[in-house]
Structures are given as C-alpha cells and as structure tokens.
Protein backbone atom coordinates (compact mmCIF):
# COMPACT_ATOMS: atom_id res chain seq x y z
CA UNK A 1 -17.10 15.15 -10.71
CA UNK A 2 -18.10 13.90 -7.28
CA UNK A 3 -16.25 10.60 -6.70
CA UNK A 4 -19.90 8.96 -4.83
CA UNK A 5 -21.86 9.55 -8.28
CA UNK A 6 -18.53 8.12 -10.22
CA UNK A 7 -18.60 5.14 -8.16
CA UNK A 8 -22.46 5.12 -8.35
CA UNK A 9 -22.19 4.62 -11.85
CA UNK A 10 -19.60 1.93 -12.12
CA UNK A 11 -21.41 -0.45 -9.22
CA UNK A 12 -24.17 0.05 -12.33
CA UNK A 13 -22.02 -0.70 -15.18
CA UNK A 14 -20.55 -3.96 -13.06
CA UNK A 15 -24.48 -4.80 -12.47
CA UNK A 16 -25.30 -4.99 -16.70
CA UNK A 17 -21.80 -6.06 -17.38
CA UNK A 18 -19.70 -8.00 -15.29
CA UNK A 19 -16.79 -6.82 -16.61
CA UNK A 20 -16.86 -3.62 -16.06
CA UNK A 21 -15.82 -5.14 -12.52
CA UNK A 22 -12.40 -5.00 -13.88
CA UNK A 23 -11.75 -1.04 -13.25
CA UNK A 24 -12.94 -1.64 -9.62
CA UNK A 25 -10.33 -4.28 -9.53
CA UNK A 26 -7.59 -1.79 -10.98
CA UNK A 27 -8.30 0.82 -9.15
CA UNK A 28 -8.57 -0.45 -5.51
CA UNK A 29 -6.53 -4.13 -6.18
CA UNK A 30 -3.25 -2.31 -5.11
CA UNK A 31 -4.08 -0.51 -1.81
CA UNK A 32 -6.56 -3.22 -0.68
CA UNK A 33 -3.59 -5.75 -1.13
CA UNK A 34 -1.21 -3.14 0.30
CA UNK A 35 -3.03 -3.39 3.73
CA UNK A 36 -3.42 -6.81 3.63
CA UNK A 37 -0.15 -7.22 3.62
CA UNK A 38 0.69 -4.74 6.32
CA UNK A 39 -1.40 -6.52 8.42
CA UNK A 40 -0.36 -9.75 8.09
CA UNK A 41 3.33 -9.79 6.69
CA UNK A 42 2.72 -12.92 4.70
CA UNK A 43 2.85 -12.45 0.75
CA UNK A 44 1.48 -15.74 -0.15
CA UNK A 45 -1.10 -15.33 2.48
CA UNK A 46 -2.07 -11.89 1.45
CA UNK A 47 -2.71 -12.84 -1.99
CA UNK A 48 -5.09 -15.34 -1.32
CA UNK A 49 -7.11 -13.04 1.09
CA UNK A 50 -6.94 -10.67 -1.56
CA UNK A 51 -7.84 -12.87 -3.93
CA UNK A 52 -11.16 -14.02 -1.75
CA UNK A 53 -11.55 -10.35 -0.74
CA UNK A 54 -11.96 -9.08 -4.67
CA UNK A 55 -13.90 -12.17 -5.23
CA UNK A 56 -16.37 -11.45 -2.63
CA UNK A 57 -17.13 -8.30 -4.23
CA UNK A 58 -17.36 -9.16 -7.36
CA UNK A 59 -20.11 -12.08 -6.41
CA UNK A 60 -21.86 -9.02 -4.36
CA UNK A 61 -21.27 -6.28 -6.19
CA UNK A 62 -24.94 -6.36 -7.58
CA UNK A 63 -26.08 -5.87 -3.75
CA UNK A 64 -24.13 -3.42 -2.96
CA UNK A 65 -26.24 -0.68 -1.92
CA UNK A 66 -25.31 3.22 -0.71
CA UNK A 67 -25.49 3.41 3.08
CA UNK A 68 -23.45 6.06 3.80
CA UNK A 69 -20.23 3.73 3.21
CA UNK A 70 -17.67 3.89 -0.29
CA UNK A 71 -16.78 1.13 -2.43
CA UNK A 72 -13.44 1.79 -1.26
CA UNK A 73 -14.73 1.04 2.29
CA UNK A 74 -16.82 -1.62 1.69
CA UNK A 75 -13.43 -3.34 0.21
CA UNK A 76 -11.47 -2.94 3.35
CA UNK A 77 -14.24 -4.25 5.26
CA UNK A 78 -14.38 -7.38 3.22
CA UNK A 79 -10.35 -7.66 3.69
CA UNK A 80 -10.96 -6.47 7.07
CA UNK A 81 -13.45 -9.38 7.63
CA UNK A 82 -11.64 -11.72 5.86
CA UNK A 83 -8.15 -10.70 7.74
CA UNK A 84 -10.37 -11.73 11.06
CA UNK A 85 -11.10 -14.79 9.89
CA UNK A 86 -7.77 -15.49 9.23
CA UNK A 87 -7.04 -14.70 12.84
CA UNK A 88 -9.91 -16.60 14.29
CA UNK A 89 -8.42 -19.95 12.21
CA UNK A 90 -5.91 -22.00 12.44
CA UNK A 91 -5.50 -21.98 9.15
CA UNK A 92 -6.99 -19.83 6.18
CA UNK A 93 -9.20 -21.82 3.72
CA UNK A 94 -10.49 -19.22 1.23
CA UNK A 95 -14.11 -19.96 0.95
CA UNK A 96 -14.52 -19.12 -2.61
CA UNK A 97 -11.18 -20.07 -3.90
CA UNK A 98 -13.37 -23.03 -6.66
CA UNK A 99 -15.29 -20.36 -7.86
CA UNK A 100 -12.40 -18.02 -8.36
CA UNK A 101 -10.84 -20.89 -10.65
CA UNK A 102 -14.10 -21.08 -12.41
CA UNK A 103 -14.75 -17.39 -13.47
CA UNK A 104 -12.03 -16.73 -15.93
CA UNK A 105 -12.47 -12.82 -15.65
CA UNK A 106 -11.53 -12.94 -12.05
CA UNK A 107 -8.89 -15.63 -12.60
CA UNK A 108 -7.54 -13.34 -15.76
CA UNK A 109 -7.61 -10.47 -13.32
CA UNK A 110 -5.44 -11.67 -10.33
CA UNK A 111 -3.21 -13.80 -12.70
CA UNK A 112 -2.22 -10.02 -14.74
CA UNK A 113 -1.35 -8.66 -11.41
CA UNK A 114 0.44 -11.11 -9.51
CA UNK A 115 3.41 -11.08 -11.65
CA UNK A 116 4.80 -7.95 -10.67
CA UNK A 117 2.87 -7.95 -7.84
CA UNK A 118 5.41 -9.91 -5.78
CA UNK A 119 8.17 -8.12 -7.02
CA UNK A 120 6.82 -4.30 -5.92
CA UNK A 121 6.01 -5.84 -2.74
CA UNK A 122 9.59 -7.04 -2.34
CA UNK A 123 11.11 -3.97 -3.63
CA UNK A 124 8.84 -2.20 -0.95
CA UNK A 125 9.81 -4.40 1.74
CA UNK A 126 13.69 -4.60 1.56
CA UNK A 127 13.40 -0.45 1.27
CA UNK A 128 11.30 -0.32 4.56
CA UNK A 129 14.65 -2.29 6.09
CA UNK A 130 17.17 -0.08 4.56
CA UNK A 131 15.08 3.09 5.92
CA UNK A 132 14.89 1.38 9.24
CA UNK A 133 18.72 0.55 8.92
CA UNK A 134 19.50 4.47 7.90
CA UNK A 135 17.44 5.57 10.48
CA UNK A 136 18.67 3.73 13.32
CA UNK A 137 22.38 4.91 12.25
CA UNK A 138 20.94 8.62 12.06
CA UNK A 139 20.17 8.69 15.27
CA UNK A 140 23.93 7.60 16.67
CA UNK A 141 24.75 10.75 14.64
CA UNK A 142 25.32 14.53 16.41
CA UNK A 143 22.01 16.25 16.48
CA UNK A 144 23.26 18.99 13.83
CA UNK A 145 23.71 15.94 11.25
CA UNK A 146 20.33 14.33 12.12
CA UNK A 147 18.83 17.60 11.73
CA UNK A 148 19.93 18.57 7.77
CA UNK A 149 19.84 14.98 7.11
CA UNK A 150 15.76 14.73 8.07
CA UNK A 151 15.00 17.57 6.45
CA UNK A 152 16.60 17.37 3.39
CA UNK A 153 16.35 13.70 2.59
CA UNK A 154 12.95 12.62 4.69
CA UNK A 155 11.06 16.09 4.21
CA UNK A 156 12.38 17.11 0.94
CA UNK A 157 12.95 20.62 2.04
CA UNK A 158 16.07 22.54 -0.40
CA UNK A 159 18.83 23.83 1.45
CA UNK A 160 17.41 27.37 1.75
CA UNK A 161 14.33 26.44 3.34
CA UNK A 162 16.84 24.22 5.60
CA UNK A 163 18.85 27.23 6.32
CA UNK A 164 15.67 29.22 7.35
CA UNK A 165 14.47 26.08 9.70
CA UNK A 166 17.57 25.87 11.39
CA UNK A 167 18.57 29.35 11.42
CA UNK A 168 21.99 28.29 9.71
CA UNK A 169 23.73 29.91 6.75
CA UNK A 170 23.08 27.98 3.52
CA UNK A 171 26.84 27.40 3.39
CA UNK A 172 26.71 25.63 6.80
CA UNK A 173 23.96 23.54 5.89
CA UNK A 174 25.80 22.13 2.75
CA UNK A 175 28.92 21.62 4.94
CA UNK A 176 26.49 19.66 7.52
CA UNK A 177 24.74 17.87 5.08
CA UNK A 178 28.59 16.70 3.30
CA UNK A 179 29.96 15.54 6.47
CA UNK A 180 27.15 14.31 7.59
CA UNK A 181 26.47 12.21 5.07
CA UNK A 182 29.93 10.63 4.52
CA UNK A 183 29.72 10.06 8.53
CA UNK A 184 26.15 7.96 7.88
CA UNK A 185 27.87 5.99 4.65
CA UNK A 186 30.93 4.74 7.04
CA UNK A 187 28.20 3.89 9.73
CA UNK A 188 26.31 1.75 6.87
C-alpha cells in the first residue's frame, strides 16, 4: 500500500476521532525524540520539546493539509522549529505545556512512554561511549587487526567473505581476528 494514502487516511481518522492520534504518536514518538535528543544532548530537555512537538500536532493535526511534505516531515519540522526556539531562548518555556496537562490522551500518551524511555536512551548513550572507547583503541592497533576487526564486528561480514576482502586465507583471518581481539581486551 502506498505509505502517502496510509498516512492520508490516519490524518482522517485523527480528524473524526482524536484518538486515533495515538498510532501517529507510536509510530513517529521514538525517532522524533531520537533527534531531539541528538541535537540537543539534554534528556530532560528533549522530552519536553518532544512533548510540545507531539502536542503541536495533535492541536493541528485537523489542518494538516498535503503539500508535497509527510507527516513524518511535518513532525521534524515542528521539533525542528521548536529545537530553534530553544536556541533562540535563554531558556525553553514550552508554550503548550497547560494544555498538555489538560488533555488526558496526550498526558496518557507521553506518561506510557517515558518510563522506559529514559532508560533506552541511557542504554543508547553509554553504548555510543563504549563504541567510541573501542574505536579509539582500534586504531592504536596494527592495520591487519583493525582490518578483521571492522569487518567482522562493525560490517558483519563472516570470515569467508573477510578472507575474500582481504585476500587472506580463512585460517589467517581467524588467527587475526583471536589475537587481535585479546590485544583490544588488554587495551580496554
């Protein structure tokens, strides 16, 4: 089914029933907060833009009209806009934040998600270090270790399809890969 006439007909079902407005939540909560926190590296911070984000579309959702953009995009662009007010202020005071606490749907909506929200983001987070950690120590490594290592761990590629990259024998690759690793693990 093409994806416009699927989100065609939910911006219609959230126009007759508000809370249909829930599965455009679901669907696009995640990423939307995702890049919101990318951007600005604040959790706290990025929940209440989210929050004001998801609100603002929800309030305008019966507006929303096709112009060539997504749903998806008009999202970001909310974040987006809201991300440069942020910015442009000294502080952040969500605009909308009373009438978030007054619509229960939305307020049922961001309170199911923030629980393990702030947990996946952590988990997230403290694996970006530990790749940035591993990859810094990779690269004090001989450039036959870095090589196997990359492509087997960061690339997913078997040892075969190592042994044909590298034009190595698969036996050579496993030895690389071994000694390799146990070099990295006394690095770490």
């Amino acid at each position: 089914m093409n994806p416009n006439h699927t989100e065609a007909q939910l911006i219609e079902q959230c126009r007759t029933n508000p809370a249909a407005f829930g599965q455009v939540f679901d669907r696009w909560y995640k990423p939307v907060f995702g890049y919101i926190m990318r951007r600005c590296g604040d959790y706290d911070l990025s929940r209440d833009i989210a929050a004001e984000t998801f609100l603002k579309a929800f309030l305008k959702i019966g507006s929303f009209k096709w112009k060539g953009i997504s749903l998806s995009s008009w999202l970001y662009r909310i974040a987006t806009n809201e991300l440069n007010q942020y910015y442009r202020s000294s502080k952040y005071k969500p605009e909308s934040l009373q009438q978030l606490l007054e619509n229960p749907q939305m307020e049922k909506l961001l309170h199911d998600h923030a629980s393990d929200e702030r947990e996946m983001m952590e988990q997230e987070l403290k694996a970006y270090r530990d790749y940035n950690r591993i990859r810094e120590n990779l690269l004090k490594l001989d450039i036959k270790y870095q090589e196997v290592i990359s492509l087997r761990y960061f690339e997913q590629k078997t040892n075969t399809e190592i042994s044909e990259i590298l034009n190595k024998n698969e036996g050579t690759v496993k030895s690389l890969l071994s000694r390799g690793l146990e070099k990295l693990r006394n690095m770490l």
